[in-house]
N, C-alpha and C. Protein backbone atom coordinates (compact mmCIF):
# COMPACT_ATOMS: atom_id res chain seq x y z
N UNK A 1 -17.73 44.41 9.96
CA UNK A 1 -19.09 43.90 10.04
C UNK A 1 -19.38 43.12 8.75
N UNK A 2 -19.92 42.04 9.07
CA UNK A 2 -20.21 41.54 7.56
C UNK A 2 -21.07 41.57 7.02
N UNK A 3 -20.91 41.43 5.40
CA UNK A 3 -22.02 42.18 4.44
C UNK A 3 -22.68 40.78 4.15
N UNK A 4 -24.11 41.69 4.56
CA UNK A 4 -25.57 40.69 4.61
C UNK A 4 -26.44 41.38 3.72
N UNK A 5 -27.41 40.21 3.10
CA UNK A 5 -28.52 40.11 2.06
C UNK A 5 -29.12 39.23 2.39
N UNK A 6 -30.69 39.65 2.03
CA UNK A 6 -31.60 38.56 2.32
C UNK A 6 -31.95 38.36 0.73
N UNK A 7 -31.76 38.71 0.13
CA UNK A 7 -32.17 38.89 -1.55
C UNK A 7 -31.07 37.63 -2.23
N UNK A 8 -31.30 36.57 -2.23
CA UNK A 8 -30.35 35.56 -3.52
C UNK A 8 -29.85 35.99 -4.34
N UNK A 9 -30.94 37.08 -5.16
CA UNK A 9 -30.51 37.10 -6.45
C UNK A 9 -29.46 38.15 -6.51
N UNK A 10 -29.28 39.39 -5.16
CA UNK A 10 -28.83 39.67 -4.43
C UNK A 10 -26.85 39.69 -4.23
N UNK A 11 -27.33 37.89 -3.41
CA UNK A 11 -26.22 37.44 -3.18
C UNK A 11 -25.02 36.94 -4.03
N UNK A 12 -26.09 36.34 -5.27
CA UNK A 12 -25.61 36.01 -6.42
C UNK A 12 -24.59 36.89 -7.61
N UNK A 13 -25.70 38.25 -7.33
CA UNK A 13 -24.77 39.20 -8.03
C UNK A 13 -23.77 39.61 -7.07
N UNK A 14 -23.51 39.72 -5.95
CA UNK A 14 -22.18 40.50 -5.31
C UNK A 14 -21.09 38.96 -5.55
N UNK A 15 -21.57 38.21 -5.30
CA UNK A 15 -20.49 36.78 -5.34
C UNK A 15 -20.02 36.78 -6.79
N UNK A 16 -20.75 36.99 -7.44
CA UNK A 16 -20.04 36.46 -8.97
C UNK A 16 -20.46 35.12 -9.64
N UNK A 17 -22.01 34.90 -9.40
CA UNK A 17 -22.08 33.57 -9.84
C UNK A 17 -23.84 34.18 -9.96
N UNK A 18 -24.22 33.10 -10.88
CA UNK A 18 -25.58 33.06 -10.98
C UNK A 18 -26.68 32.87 -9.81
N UNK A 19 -27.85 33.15 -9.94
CA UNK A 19 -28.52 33.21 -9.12
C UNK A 19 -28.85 31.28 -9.02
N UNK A 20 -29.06 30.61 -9.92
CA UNK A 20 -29.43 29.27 -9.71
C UNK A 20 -28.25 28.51 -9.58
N UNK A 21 -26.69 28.75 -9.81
CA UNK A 21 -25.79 28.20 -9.25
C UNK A 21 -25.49 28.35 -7.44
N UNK A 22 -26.49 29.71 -7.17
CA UNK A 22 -26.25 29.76 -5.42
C UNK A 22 -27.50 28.89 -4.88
N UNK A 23 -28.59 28.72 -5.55
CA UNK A 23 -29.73 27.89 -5.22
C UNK A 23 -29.12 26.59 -5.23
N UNK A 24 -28.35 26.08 -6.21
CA UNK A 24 -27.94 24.87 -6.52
C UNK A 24 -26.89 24.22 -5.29
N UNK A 25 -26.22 25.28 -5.22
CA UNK A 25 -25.15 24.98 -3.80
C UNK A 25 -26.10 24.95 -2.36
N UNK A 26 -26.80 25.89 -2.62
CA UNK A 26 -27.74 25.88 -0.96
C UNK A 26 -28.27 24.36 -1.22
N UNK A 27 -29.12 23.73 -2.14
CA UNK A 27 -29.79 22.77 -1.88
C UNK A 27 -28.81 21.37 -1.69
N UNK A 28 -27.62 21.62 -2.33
CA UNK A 28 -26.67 20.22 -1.94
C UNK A 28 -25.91 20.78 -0.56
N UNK A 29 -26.28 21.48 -0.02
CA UNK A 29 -25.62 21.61 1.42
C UNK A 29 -24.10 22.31 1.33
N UNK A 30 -24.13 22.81 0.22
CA UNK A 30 -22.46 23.00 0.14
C UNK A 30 -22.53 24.75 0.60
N UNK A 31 -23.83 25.61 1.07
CA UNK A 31 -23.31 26.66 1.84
C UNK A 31 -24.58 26.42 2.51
N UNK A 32 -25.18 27.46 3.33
CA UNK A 32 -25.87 28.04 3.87
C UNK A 32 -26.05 29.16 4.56
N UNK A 33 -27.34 29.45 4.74
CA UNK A 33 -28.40 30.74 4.83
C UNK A 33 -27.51 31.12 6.63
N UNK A 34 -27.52 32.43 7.03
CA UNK A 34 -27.34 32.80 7.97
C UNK A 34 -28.60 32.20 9.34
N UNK A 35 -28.59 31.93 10.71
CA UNK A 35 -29.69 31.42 10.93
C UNK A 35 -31.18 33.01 10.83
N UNK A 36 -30.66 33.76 10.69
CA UNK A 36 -31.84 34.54 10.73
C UNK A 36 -32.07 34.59 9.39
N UNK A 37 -31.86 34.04 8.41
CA UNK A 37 -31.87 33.86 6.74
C UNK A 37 -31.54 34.49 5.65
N UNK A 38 -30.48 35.60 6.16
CA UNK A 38 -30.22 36.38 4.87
C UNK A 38 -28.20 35.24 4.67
N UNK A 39 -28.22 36.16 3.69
CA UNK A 39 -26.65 35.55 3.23
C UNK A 39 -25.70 36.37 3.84
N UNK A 40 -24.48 35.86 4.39
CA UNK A 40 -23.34 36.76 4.59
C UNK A 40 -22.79 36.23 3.34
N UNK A 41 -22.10 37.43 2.64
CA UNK A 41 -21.57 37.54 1.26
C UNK A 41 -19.80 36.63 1.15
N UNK A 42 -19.37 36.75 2.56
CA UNK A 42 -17.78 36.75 2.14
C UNK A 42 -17.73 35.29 2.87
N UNK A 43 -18.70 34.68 3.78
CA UNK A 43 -18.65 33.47 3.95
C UNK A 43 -19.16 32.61 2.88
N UNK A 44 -20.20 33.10 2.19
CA UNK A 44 -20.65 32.36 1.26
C UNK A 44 -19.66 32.14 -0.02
N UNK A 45 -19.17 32.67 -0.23
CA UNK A 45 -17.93 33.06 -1.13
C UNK A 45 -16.53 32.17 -0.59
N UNK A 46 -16.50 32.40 0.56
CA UNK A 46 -15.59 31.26 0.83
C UNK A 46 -15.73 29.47 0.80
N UNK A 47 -16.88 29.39 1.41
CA UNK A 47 -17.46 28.23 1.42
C UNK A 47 -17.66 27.49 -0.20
N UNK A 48 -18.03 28.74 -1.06
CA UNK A 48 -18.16 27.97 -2.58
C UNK A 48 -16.70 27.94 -2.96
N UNK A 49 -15.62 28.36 -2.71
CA UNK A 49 -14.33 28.61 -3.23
C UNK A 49 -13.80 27.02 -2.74
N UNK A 50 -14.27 26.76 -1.34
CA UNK A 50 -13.65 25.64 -1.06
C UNK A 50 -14.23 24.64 -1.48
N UNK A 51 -15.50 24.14 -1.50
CA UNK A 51 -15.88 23.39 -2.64
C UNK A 51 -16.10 23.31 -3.74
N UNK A 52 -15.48 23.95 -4.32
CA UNK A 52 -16.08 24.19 -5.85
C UNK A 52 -14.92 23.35 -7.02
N UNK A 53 -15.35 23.06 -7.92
CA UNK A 53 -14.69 21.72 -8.80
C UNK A 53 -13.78 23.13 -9.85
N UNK A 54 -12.90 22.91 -9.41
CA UNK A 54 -11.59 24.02 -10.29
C UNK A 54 -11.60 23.67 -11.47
N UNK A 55 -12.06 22.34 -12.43
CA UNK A 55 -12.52 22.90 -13.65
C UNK A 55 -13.45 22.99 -14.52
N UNK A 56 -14.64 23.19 -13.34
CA UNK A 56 -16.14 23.85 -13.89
C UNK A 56 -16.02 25.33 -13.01
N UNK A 57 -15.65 25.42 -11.93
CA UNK A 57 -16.44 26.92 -11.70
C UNK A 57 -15.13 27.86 -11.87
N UNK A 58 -15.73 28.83 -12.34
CA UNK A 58 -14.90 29.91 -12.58
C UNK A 58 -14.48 30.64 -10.50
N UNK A 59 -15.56 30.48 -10.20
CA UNK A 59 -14.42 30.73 -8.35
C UNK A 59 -12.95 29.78 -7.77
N UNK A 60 -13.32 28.66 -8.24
CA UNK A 60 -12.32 28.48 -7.89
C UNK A 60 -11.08 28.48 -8.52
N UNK A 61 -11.29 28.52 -10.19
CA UNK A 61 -10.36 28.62 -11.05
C UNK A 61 -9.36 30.60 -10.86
N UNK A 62 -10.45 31.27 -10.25
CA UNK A 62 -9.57 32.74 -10.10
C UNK A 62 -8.69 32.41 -8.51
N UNK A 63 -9.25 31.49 -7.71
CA UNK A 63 -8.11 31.38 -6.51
C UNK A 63 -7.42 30.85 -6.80
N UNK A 64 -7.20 30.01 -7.48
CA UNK A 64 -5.68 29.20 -7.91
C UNK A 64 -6.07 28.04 -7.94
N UNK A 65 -7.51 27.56 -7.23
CA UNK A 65 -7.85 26.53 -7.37
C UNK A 65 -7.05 25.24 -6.86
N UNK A 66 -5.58 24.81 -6.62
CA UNK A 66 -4.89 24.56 -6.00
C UNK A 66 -5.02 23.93 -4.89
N UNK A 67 -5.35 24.81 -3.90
CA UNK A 67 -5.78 25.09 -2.39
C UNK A 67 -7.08 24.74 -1.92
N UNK A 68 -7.79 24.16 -2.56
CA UNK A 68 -8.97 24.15 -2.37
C UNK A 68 -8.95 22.87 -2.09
N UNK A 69 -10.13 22.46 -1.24
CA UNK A 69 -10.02 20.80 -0.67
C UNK A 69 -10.64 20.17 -1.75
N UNK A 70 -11.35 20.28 -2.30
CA UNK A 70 -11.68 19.75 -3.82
C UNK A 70 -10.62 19.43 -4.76
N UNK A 71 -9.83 20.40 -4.79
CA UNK A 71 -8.87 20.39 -5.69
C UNK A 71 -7.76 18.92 -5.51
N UNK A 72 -7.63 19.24 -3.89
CA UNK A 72 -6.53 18.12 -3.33
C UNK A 72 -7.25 17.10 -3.63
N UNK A 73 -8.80 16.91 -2.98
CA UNK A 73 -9.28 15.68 -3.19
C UNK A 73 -9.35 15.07 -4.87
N UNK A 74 -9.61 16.04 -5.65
CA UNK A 74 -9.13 15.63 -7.21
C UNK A 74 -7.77 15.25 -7.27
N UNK A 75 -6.87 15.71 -7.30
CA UNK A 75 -5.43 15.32 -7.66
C UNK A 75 -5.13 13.81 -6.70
N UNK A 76 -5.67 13.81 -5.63
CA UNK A 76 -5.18 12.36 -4.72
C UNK A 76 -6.18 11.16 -5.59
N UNK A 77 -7.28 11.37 -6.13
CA UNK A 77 -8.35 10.65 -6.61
C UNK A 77 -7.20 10.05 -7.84
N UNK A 78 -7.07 11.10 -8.75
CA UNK A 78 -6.10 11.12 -10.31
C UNK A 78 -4.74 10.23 -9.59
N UNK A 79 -4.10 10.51 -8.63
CA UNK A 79 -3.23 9.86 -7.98
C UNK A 79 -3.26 8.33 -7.65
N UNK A 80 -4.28 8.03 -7.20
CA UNK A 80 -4.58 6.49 -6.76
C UNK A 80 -5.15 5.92 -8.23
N UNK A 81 -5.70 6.89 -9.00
CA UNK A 81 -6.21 5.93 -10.19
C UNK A 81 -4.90 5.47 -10.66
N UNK A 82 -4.04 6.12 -11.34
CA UNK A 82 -2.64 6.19 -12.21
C UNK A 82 -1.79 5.08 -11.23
N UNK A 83 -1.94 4.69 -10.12
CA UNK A 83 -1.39 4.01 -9.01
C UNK A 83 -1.89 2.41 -9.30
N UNK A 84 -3.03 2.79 -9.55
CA UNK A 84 -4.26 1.29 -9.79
C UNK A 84 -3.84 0.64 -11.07
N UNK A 85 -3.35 1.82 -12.10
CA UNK A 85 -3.10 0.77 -13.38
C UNK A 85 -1.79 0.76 -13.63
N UNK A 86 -1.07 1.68 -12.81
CA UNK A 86 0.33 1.35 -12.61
C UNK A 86 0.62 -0.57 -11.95
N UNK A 87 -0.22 -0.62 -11.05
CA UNK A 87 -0.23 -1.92 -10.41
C UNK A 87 -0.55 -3.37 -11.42
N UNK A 88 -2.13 -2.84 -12.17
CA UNK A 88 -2.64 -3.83 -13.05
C UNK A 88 -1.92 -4.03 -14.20
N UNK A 89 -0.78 -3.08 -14.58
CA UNK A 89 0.41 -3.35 -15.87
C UNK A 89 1.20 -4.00 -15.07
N UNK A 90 2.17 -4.07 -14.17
CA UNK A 90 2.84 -4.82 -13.62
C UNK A 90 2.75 -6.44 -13.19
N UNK A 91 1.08 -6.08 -13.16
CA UNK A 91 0.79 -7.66 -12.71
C UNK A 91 0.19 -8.27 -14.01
N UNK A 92 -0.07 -7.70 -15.11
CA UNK A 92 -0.21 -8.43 -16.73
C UNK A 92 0.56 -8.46 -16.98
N UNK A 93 1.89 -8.02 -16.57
CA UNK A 93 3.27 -8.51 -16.94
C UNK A 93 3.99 -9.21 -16.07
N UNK A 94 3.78 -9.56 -15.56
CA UNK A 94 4.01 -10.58 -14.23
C UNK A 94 5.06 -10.42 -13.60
N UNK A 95 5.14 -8.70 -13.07
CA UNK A 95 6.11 -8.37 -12.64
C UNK A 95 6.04 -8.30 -11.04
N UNK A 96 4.75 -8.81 -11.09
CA UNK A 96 4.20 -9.27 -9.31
C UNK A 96 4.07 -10.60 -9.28
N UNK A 97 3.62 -10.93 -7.47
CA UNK A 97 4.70 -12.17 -7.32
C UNK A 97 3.31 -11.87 -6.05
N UNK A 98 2.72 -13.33 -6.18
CA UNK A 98 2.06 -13.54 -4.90
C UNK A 98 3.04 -14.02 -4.02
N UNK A 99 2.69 -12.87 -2.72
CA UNK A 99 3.44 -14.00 -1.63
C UNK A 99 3.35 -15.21 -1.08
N UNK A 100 2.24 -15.75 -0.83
CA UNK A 100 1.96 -16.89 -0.20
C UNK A 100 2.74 -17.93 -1.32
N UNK A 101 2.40 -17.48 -2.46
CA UNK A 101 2.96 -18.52 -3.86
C UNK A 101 4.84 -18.60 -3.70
N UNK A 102 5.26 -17.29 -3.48
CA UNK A 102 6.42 -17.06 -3.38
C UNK A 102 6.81 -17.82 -2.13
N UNK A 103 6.59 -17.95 -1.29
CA UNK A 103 6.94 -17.86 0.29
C UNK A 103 6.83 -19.82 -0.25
N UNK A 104 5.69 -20.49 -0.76
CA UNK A 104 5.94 -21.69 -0.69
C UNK A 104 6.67 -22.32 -1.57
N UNK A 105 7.08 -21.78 -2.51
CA UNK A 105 8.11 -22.03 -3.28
C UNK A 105 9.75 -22.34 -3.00
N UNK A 106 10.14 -20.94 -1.98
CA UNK A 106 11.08 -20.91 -1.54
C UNK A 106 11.67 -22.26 -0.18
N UNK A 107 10.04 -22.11 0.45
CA UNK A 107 10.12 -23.30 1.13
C UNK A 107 10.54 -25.09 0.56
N UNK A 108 10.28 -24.90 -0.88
CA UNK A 108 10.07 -26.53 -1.34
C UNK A 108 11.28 -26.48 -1.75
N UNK A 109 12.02 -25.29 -2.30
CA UNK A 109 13.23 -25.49 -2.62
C UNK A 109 14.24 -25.21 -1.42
N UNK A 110 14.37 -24.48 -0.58
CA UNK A 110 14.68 -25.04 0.75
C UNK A 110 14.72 -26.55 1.15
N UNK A 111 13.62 -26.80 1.32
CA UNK A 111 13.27 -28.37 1.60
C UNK A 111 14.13 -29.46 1.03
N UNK A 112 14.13 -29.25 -0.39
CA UNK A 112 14.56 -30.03 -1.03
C UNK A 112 16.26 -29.94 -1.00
N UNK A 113 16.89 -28.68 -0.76
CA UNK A 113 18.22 -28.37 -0.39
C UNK A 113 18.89 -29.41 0.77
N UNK A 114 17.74 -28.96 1.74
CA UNK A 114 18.05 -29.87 3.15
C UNK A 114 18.05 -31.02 2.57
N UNK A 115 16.88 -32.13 2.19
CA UNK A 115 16.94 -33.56 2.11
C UNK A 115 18.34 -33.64 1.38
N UNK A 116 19.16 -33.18 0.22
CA UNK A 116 19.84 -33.75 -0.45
C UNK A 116 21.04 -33.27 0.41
N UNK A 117 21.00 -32.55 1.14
CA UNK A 117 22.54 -32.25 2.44
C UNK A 117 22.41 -34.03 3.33
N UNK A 118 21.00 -34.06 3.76
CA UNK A 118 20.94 -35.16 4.81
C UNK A 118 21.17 -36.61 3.95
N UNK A 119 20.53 -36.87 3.04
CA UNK A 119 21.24 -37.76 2.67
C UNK A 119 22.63 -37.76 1.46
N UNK A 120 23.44 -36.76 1.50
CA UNK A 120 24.66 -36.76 1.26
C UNK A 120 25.36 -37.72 1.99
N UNK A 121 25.73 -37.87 3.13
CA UNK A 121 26.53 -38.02 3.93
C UNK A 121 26.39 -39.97 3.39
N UNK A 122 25.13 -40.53 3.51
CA UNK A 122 25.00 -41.65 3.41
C UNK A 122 25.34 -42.25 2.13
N UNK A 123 25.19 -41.47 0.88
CA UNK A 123 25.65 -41.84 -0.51
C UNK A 123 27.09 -41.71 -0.82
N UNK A 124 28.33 -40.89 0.52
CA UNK A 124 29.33 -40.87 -0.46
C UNK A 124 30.31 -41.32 1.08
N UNK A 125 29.71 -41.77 1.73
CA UNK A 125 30.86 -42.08 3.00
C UNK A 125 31.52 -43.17 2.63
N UNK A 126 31.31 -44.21 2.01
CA UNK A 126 31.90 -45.22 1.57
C UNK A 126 33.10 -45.30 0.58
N UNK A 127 32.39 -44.53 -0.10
CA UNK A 127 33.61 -43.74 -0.92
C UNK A 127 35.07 -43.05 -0.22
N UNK A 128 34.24 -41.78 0.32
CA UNK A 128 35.57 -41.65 0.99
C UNK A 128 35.73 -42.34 2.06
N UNK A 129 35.57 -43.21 2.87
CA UNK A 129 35.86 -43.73 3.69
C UNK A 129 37.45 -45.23 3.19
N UNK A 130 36.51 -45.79 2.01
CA UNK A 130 37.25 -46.65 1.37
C UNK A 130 38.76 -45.73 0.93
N UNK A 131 38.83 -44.28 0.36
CA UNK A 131 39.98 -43.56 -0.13
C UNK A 131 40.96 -43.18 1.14
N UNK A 132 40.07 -42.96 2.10
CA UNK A 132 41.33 -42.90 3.39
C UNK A 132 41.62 -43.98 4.11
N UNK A 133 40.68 -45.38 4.07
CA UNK A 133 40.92 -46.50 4.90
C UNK A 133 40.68 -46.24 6.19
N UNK A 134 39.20 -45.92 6.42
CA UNK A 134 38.83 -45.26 7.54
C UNK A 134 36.75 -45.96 8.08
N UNK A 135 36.72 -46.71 8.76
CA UNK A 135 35.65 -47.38 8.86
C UNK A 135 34.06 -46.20 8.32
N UNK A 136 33.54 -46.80 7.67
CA UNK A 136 32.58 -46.10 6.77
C UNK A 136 31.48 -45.49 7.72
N UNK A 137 31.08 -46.57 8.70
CA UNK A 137 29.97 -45.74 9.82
C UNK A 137 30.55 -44.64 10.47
N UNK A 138 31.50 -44.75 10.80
CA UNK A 138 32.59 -43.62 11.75
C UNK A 138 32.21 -42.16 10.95
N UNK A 139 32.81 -42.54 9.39
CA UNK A 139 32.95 -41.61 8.56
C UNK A 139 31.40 -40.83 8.73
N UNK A 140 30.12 -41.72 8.10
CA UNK A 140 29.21 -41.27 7.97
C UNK A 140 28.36 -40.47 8.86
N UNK A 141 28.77 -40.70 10.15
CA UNK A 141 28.34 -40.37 11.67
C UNK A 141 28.64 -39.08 11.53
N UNK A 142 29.81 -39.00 11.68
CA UNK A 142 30.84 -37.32 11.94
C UNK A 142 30.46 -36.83 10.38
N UNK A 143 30.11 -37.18 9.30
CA UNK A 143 29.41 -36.34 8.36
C UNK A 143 28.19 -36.06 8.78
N UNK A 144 27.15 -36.78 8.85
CA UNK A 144 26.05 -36.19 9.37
C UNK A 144 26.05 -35.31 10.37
N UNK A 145 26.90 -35.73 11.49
CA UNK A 145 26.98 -34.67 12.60
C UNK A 145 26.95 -32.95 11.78
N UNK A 146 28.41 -32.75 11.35
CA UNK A 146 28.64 -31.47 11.07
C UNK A 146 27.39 -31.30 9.65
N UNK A 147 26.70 -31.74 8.53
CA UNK A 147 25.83 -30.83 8.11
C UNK A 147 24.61 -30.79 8.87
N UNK A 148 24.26 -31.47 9.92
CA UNK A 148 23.20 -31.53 11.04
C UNK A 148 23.95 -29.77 11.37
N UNK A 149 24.73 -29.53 12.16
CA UNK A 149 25.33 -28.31 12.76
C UNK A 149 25.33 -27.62 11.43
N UNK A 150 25.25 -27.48 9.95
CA UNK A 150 25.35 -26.61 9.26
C UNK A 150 24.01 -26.14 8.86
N UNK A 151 23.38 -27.11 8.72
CA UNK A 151 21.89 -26.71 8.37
C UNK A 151 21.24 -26.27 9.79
N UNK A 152 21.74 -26.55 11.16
CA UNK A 152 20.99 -25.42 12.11
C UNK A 152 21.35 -23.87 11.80
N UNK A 153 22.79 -23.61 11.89
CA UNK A 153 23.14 -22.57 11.48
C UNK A 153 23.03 -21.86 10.71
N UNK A 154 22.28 -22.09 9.78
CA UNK A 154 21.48 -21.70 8.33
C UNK A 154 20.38 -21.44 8.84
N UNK A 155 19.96 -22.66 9.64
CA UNK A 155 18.73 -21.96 9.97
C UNK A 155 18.66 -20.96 10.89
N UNK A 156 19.36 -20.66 11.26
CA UNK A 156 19.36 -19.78 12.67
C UNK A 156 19.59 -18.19 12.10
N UNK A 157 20.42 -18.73 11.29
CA UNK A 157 20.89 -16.96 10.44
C UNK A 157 19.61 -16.59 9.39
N UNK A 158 18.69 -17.47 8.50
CA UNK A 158 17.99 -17.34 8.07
C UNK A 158 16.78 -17.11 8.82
N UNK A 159 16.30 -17.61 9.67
CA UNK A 159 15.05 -17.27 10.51
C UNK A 159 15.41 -17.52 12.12
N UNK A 160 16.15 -16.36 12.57
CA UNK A 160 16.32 -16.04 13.69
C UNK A 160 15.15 -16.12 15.09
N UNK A 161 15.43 -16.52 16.04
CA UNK A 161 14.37 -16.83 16.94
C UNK A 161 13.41 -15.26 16.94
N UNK A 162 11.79 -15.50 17.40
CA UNK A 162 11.04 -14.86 17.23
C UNK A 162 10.60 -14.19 15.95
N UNK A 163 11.65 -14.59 15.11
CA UNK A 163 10.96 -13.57 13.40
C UNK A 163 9.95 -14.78 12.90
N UNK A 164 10.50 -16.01 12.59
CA UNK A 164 9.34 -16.78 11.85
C UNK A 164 8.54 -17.42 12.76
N UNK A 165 8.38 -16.90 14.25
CA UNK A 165 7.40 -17.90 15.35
C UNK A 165 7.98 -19.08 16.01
N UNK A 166 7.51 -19.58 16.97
CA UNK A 166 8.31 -20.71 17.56
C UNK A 166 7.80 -21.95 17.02
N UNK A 167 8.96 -22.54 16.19
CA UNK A 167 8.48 -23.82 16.12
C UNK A 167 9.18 -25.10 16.43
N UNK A 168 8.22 -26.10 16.74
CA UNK A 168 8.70 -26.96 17.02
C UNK A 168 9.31 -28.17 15.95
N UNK A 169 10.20 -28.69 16.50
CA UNK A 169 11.31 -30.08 15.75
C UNK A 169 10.22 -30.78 14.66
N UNK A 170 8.95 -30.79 15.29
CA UNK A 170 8.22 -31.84 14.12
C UNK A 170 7.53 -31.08 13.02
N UNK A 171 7.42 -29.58 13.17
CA UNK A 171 7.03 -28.80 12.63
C UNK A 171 6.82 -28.87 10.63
């Protein structure tokens, strides 16, 4: 059966806490009155154990304090802070990397990879064409052909259909 008081001051002394620290909890909602209005002692006692800040109240500091949803919610709080300036040192040291910045970067130097493959073929066919004695358009044709076929294949292994979206030739 559980042990009931209608007396605060009462309740206060069987719990282990002051009489205006149980007023103080009733008025922030963190227990309450039985509905016929006295206190049950071992709910009230539980209810302050689970909210109670493990290093102001002495209740929750004798449970281990630990266990208490306060407690977790402190340590995850201390957790995300240490997380936050873990992040803001990394990025005053510019050990972060916007993506969008990154992503267009890689693209221009990409880009610029391709143009100097495509016009390869046209700056040195003459050359070799003249070293084997082999008509220079011929040459330049069947060069373009195969890095045309190398740069699809690059592309194909690099952004495989459906990962970067469908795009089209003029893209």
């Amino acid at each position: 059966m559980p042990e009931l008081t209608p007396s605060t001051r009462e309740a206060a002394r069987r719990i282990g806490i002051t009489e205006t620290a149980l007023r103080k909890a009733e008025q922030t909602n963190r227990i309450a009155r039985e509905p016929d209005g006295r206190w049950d002692i071992d709910k009230t006692r539980r209810r302050l154990v689970e909210t109670a800040d493990p290093v102001r109240s002495p209740l929750a500091a004798g449970s281990g304090g630990d266990g208490t949803p306060y407690a977790r919610l402190k340590v995850a709080q201390l957790a995300l802070k240490v997380e936050a300036q873990r992040l803001a040192l990394d990025e005053n040291k510019r050990r972060l990397l916007d993506a969008a910045e990154a992503n267009a970067t890689i693209d221009e130097i990409a880009g610029a990879m391709r143009d100097a493959l495509l016009n390869w073929p046209a700056r040195v066919s003459g050359l070799i064409a003249a070293e084997l004695g082999v008509d220079p358009h011929l040459l330049q044709t069947i060069l373009q052909q195969h890095i045309t076929d190398l740069l699809s294949e690059a592309a194909d292994r690099f952004d495989p259909t459906g990962i970067g979206g469908d795009r089209s030739p003029d893209a």
